[in-house]
C-alpha atoms as a PDB file:
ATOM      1  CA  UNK A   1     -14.615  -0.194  19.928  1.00  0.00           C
ATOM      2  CA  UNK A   2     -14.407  -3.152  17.753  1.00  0.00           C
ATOM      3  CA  UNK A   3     -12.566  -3.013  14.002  1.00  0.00           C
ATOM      4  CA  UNK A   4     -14.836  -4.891  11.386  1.00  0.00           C
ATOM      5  CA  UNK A   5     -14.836  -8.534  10.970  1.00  0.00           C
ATOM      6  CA  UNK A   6     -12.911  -8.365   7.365  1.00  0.00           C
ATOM      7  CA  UNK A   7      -9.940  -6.650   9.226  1.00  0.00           C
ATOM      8  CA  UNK A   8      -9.618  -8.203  12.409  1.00  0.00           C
ATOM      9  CA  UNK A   9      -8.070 -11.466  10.905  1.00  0.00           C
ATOM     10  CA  UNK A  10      -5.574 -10.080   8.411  1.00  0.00           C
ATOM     11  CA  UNK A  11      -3.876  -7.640  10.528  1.00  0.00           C
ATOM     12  CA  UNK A  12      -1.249  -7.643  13.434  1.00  0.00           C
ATOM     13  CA  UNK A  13      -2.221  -7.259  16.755  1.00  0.00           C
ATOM     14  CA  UNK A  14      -0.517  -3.798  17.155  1.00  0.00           C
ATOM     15  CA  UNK A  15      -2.013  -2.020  13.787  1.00  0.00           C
ATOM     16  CA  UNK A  16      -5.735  -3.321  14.851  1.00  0.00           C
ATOM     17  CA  UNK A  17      -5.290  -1.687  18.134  1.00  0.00           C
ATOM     18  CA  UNK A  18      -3.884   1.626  16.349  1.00  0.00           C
ATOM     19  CA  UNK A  19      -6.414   1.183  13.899  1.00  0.00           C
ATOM     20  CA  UNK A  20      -9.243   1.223  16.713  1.00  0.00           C
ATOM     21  CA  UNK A  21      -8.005   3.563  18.752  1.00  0.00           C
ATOM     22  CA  UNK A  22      -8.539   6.158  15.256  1.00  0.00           C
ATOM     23  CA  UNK A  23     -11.931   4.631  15.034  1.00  0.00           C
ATOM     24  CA  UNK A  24     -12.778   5.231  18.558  1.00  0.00           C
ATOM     25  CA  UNK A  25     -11.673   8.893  18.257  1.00  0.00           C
ATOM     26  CA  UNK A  26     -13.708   9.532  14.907  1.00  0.00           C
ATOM     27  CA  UNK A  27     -16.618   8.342  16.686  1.00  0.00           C
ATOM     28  CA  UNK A  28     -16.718  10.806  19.263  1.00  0.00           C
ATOM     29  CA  UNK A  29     -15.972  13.403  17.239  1.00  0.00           C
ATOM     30  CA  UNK A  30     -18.905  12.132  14.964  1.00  0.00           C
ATOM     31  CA  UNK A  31     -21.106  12.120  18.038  1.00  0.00           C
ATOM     32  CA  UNK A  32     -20.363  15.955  19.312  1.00  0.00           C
ATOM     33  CA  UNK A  33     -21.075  16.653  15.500  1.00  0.00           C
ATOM     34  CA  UNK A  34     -24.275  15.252  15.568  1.00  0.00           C
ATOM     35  CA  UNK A  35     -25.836  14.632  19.072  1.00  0.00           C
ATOM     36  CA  UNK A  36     -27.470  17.008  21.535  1.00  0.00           C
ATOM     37  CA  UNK A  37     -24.299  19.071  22.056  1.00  0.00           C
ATOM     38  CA  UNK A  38     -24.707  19.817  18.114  1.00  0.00           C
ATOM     39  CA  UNK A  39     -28.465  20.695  18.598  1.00  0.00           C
ATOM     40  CA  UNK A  40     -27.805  23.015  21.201  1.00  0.00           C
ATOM     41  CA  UNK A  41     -25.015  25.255  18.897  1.00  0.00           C
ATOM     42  CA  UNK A  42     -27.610  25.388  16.301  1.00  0.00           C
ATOM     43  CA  UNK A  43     -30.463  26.427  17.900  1.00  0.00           C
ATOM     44  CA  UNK A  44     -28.649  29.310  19.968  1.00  0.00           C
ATOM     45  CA  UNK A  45     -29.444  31.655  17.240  1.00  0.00           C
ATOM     46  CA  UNK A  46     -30.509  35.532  18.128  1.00  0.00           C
ATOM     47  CA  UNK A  47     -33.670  36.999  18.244  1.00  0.00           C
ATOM     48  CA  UNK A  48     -34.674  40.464  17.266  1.00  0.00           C
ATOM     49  CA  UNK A  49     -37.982  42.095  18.976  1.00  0.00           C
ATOM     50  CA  UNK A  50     -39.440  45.215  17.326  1.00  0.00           C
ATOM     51  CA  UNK A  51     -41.071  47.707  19.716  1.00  0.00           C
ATOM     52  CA  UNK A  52     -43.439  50.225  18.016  1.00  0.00           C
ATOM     53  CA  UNK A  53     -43.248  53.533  19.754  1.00  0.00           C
ATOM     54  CA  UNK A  54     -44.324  55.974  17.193  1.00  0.00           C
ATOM     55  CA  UNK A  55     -47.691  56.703  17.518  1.00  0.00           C
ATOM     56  CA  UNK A  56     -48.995  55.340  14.115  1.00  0.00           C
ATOM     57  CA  UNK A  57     -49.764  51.688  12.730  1.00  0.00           C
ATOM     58  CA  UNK A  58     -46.236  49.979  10.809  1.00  0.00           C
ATOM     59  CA  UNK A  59     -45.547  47.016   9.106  1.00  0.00           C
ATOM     60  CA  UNK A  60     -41.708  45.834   9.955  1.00  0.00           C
ATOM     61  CA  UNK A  61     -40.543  45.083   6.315  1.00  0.00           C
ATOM     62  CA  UNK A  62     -36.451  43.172   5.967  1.00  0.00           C
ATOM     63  CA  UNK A  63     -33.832  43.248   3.230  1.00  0.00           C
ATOM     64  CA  UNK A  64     -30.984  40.758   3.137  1.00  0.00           C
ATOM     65  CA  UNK A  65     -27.212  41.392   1.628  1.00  0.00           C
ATOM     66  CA  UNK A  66     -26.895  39.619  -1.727  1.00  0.00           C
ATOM     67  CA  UNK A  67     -24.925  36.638  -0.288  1.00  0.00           C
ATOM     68  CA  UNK A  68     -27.330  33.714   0.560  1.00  0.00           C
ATOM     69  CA  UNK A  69     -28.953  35.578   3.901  1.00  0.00           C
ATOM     70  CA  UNK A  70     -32.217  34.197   3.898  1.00  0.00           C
ATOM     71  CA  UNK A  71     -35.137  36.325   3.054  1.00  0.00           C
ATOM     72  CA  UNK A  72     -37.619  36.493   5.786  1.00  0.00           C
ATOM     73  CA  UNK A  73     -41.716  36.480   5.931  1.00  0.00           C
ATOM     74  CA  UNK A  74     -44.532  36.495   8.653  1.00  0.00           C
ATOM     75  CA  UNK A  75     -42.940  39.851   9.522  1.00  0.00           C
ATOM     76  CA  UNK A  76     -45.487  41.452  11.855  1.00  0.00           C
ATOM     77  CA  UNK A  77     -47.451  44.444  11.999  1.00  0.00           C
ATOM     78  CA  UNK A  78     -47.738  46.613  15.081  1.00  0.00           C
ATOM     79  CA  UNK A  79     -49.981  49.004  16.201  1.00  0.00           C
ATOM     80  CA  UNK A  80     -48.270  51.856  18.586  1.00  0.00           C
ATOM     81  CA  UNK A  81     -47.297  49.727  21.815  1.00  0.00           C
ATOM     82  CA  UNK A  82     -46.871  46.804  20.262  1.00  0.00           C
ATOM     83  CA  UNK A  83     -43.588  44.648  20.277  1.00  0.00           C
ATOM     84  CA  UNK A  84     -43.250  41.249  18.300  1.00  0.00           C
ATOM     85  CA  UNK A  85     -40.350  39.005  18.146  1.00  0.00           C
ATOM     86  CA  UNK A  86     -38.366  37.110  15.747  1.00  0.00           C
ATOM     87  CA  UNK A  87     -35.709  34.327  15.485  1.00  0.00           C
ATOM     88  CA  UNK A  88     -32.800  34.975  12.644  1.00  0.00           C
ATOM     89  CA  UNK A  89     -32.061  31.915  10.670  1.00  0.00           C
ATOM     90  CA  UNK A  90     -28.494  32.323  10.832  1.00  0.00           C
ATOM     91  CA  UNK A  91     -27.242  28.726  11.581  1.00  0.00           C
ATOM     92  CA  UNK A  92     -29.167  27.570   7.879  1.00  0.00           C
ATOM     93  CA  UNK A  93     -28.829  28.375   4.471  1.00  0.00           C
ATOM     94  CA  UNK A  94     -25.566  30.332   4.183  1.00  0.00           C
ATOM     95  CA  UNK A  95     -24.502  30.000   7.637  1.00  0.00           C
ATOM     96  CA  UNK A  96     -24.957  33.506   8.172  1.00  0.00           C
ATOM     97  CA  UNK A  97     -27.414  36.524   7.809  1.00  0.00           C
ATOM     98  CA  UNK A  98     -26.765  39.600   6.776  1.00  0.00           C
ATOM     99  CA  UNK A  99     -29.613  42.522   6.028  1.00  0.00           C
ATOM    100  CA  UNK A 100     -31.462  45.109   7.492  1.00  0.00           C
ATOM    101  CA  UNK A 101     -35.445  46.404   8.944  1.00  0.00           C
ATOM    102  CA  UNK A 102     -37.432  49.117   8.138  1.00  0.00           C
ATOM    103  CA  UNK A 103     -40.591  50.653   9.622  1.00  0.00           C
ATOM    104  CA  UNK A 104     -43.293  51.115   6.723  1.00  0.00           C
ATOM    105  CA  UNK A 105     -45.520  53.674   7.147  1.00  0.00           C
ATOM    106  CA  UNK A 106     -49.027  54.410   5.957  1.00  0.00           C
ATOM    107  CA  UNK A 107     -49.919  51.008   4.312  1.00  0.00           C
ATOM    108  CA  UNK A 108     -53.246  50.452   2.289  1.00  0.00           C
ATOM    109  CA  UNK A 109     -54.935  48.204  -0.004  1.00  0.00           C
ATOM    110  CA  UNK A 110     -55.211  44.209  -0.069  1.00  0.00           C
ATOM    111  CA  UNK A 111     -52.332  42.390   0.481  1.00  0.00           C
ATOM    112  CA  UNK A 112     -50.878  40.332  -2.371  1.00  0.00           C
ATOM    113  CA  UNK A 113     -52.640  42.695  -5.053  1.00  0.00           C
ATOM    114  CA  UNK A 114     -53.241  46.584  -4.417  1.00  0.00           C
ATOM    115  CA  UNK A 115     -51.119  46.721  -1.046  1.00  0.00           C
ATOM    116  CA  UNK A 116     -48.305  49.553  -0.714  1.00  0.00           C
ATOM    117  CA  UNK A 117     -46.894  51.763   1.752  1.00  0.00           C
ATOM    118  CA  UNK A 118     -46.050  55.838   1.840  1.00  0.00           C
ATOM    119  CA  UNK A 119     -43.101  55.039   3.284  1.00  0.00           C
ATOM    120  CA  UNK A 120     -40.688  52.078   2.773  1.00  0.00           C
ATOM    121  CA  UNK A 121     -42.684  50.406   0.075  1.00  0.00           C
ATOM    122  CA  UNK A 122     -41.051  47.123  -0.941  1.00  0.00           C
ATOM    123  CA  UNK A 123     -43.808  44.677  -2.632  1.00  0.00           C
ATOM    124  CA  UNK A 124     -47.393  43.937  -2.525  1.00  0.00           C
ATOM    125  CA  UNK A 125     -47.747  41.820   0.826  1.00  0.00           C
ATOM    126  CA  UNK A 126     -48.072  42.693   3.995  1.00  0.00           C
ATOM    127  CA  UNK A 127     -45.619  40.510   6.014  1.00  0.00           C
ATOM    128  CA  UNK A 128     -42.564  40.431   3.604  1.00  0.00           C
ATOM    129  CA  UNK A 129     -40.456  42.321   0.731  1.00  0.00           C
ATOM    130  CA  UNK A 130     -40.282  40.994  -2.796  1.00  0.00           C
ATOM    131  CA  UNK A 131     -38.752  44.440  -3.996  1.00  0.00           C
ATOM    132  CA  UNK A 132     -36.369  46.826  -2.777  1.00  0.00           C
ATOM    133  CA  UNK A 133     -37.124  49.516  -0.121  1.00  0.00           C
ATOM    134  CA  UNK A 134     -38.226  53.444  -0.723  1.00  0.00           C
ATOM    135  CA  UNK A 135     -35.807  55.552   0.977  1.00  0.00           C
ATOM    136  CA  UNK A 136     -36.066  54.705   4.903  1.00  0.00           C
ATOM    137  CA  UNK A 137     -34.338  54.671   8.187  1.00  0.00           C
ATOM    138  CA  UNK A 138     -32.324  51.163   8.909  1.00  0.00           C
ATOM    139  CA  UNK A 139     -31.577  48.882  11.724  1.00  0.00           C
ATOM    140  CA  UNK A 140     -28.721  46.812   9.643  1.00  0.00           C
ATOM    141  CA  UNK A 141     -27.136  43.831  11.352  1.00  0.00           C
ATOM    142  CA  UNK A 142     -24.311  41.134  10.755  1.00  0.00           C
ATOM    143  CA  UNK A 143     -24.941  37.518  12.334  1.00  0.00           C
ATOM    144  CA  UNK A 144     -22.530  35.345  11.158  1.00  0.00           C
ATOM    145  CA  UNK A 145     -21.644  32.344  13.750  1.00  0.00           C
ATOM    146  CA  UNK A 146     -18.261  32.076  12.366  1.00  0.00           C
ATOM    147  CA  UNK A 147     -17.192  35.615  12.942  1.00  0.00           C
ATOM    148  CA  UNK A 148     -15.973  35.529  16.707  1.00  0.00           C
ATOM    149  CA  UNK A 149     -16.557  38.938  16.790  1.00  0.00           C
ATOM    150  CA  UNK A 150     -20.368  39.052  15.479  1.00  0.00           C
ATOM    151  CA  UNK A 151     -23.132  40.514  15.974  1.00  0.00           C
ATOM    152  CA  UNK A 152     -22.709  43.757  14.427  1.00  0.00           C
ATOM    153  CA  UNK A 153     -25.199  46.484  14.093  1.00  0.00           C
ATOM    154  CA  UNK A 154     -25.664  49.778  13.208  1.00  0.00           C
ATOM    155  CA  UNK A 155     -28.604  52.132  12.634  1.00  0.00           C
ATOM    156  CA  UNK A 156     -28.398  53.990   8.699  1.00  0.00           C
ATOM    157  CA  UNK A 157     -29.663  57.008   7.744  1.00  0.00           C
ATOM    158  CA  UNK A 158     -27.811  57.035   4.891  1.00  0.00           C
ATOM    159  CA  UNK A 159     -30.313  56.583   2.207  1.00  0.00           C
ATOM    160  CA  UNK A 160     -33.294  58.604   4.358  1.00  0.00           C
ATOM    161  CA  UNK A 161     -34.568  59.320   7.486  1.00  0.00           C
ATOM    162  CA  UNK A 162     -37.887  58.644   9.027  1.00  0.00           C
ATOM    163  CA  UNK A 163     -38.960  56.882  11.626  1.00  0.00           C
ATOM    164  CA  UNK A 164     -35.766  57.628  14.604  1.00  0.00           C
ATOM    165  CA  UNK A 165     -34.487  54.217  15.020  1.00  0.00           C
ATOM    166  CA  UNK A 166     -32.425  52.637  17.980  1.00  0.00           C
ATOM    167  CA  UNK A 167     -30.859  49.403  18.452  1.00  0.00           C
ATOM    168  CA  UNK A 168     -30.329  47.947  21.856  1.00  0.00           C
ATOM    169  CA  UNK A 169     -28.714  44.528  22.683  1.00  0.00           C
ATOM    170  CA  UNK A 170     -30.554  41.548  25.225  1.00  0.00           C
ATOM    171  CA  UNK A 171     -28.607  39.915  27.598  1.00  0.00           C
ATOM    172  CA  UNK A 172     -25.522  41.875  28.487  1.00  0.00           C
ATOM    173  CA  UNK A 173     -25.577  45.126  30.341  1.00  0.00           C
ATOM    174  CA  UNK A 174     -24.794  48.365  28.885  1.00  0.00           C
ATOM    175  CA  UNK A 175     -21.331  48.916  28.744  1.00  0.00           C
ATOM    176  CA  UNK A 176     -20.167  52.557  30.723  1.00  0.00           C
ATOM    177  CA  UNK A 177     -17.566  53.666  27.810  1.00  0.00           C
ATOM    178  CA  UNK A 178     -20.745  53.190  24.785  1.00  0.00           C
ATOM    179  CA  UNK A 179     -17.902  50.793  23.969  1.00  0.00           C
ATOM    180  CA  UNK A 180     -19.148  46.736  22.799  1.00  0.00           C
ATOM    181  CA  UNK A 181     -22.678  46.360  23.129  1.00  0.00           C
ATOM    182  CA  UNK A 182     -23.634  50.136  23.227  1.00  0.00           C
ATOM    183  CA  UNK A 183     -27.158  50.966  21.970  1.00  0.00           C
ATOM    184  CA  UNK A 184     -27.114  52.773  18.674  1.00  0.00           C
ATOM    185  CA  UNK A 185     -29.222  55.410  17.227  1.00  0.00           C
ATOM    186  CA  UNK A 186     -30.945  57.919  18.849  1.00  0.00           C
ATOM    187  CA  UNK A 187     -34.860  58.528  19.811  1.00  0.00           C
ATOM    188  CA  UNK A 188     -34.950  62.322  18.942  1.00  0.00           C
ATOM    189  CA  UNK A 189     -37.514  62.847  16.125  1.00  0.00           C
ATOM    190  CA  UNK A 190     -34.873  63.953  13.028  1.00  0.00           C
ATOM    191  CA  UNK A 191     -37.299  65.150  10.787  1.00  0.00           C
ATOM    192  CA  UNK A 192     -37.346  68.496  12.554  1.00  0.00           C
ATOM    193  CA  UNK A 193     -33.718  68.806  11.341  1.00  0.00           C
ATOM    194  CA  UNK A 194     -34.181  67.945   8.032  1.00  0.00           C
ATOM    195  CA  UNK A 195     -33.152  70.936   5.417  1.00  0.00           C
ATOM    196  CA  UNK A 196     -36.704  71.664   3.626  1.00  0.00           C
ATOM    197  CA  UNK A 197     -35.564  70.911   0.018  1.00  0.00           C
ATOM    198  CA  UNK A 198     -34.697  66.813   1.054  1.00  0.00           C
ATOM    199  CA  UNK A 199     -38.322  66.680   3.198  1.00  0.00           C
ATOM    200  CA  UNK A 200     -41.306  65.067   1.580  1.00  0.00           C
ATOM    201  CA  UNK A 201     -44.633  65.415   3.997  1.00  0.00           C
ATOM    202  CA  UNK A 202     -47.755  63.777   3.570  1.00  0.00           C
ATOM    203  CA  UNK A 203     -49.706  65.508   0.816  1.00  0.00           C
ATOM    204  CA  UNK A 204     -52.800  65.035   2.641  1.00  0.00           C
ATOM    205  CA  UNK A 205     -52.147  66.455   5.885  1.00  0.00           C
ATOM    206  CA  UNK A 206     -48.673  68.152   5.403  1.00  0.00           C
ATOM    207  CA  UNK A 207     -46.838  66.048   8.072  1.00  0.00           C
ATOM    208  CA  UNK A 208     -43.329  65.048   7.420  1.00  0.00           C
ATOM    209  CA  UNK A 209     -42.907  61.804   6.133  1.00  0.00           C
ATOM    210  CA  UNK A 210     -39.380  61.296   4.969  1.00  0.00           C
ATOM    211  CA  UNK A 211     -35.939  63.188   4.638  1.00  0.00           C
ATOM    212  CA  UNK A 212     -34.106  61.823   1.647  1.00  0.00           C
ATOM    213  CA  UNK A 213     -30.061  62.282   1.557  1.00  0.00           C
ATOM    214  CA  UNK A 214     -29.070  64.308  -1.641  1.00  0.00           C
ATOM    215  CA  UNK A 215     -25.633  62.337  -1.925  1.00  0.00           C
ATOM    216  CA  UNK A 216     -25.380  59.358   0.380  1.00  0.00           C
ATOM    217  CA  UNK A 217     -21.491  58.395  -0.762  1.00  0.00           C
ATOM    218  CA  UNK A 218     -20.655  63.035   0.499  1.00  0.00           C
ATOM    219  CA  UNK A 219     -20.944  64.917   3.265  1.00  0.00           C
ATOM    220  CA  UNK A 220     -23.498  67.553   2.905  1.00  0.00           C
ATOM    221  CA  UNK A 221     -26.140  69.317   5.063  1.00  0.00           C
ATOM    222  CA  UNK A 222     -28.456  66.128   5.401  1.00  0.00           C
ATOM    223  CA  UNK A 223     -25.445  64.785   7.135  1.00  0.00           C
ATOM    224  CA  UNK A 224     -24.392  67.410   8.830  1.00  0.00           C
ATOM    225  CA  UNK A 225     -27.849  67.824  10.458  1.00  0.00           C
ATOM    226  CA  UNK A 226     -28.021  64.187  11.143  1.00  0.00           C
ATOM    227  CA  UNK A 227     -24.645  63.812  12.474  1.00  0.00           C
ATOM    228  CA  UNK A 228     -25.192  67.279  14.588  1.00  0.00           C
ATOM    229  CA  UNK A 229     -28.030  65.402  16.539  1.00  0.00           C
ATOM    230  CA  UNK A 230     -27.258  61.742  16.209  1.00  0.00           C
ATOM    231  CA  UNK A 231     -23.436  60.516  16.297  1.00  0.00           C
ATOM    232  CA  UNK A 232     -24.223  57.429  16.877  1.00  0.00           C
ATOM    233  CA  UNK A 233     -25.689  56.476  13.469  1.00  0.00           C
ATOM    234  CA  UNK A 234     -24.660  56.736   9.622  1.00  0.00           C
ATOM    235  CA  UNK A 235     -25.661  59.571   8.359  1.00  0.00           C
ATOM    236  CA  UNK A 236     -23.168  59.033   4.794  1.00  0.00           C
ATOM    237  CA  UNK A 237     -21.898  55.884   3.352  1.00  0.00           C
ATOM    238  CA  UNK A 238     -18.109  56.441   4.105  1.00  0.00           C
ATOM    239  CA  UNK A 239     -18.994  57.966   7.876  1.00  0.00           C
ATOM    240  CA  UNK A 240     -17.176  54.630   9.367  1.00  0.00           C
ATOM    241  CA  UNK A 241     -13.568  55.637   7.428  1.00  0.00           C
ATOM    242  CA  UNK A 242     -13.930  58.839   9.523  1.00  0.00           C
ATOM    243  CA  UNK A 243     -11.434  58.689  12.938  1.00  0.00           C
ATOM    244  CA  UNK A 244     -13.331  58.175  16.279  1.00  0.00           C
ATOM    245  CA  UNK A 245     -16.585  57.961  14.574  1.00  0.00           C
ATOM    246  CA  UNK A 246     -19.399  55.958  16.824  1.00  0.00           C
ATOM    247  CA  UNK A 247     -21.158  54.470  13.764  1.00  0.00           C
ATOM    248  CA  UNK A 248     -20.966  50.800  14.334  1.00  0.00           C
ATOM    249  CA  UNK A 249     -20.770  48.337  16.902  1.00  0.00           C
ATOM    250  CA  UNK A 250     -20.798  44.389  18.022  1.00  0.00           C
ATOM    251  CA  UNK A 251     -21.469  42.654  20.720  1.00  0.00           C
ATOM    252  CA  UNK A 252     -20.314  39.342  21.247  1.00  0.00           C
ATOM    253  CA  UNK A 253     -22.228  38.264  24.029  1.00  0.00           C
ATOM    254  CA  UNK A 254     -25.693  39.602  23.479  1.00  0.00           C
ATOM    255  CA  UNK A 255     -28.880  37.431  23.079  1.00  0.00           C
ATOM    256  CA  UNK A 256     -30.423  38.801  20.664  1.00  0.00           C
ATOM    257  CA  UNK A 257     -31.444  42.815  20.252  1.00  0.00           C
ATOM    258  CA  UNK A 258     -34.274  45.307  20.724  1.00  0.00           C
ATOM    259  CA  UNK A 259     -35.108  47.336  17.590  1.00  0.00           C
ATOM    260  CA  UNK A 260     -37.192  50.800  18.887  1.00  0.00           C
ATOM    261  CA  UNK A 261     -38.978  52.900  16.268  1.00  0.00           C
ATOM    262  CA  UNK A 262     -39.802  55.923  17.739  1.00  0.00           C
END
């Protein structure tokens, strides 16, 4: 490592050789920074594939936390089978992202004009959200590359329920205790549970659509029903102050996750 010409002349021997032995360390550090190494951190970013297991046609429709998270289009549509995958952009933007996916249900019309959904409505097109979601069931997650502790995810009924949701992390095997990395949620159809005056059903055929919590920040008996046959998702806002609840979880070294809607 050689000091530049305008300093090598005017300086003792023993400050040059300091002063390159500085320059020589800033230039590795520059290089990890910057070269492959660098590339490799940033594209190690999770993925989330959405498996469609409930009979009927959705469109996957996102929110994001009001704190830079990147909004996200080209969601997909699946028809029942289907699975899709995506990559979160956590490593740009903010540095992290922070939101949530919905299944919407019974979508019609022409996308970027008359389109809207029965369930989960959030804007006129097809593979994003310009608006904020109907009342829906919620795979939320927390990617943030400077929390050693992150991902964490949960499943939220605490605005509604509809489609039964479960989250299951890629990569790591499931832990015996349903300790870090546990899957979350629960496949039982919840509608059946639902106390008739929060149930709306399809006017057209009379088949339940959505069970909408009276009081999301109180217990009541939407989440006492919920809670009764899923523990292992929010069923009230404050459900994670309450002790050995099994609302949340991370898992530190996942790959990505698998988002079921059943």
């Amino acid at each position: 490592m050689r000091l530049p010409p305008h300093l090598r002349g005017n300086l003792p021997r023993n400050v040059r050789s300091a002063l390159a032995a500085v320059l020589l360390a800033f230039t590795c550090v520059l290089a990890a920074a910057t070269g492959p190494g660098a590339q490799a951190v940033a594209a190690a970013e999770h993925t989330v594939t959405f498996v469609n297991s409930s009979g009927q046609k959705l469109w996957i429709g996102a929110g994001v936390n009001a704190d830079g998270s990147a909004a996200l289009t080209g969601l997909p549509t699946l028809d029942s089978g289907q699975s899709a995958t995506i990559t979160i952009p956590e490593n740009s933007g903010a540095g992290h992202w922070r939101g949530k996916f919905f299944a919407r249900q019974g979508c019609t019309g022409t996308p970027g004009s008359t389109f809207h959904c029965a369930v989960g409505d959030c804007g006129p097109y097809q593979d994003r959200c310009s608006t904020g979601e109907q009342p829906t069931s919620l795979a939320e997650f927390n990617f943030d590359p400077a929390d050693t502790l992150a991902p964490w995810y949960n499943v939220s009924y605490v605005n509604a329920v509809s489609r039964p949701v479960t989250i299951t992390p890629l990569g790591v095997a499931p832990p015996p205790d349903r300790g870090e990395c546990a899957e979350m949620g629960c496949p039982d159809d919840l509608l059946r549970y639902c106390p008739p005056e929060n149930l709306t059903s399809d006017p057209a055929t009379g088949a339940p659509l959505v069970c909408v919590n009276p009081n999301r920040d109180a217990q009541t008996a939407y989440s006492a029903a919920i809670n009764s046959h899923c523990p292992y998702a929010y069923a009230w806002s404050k459900q994670d102050t309450i002790p050995g609840n099994s609302v949340v979880r991370q898992c530190r070294a996942c790959t990505g996750f698998t988002v079921t809607f059943h």
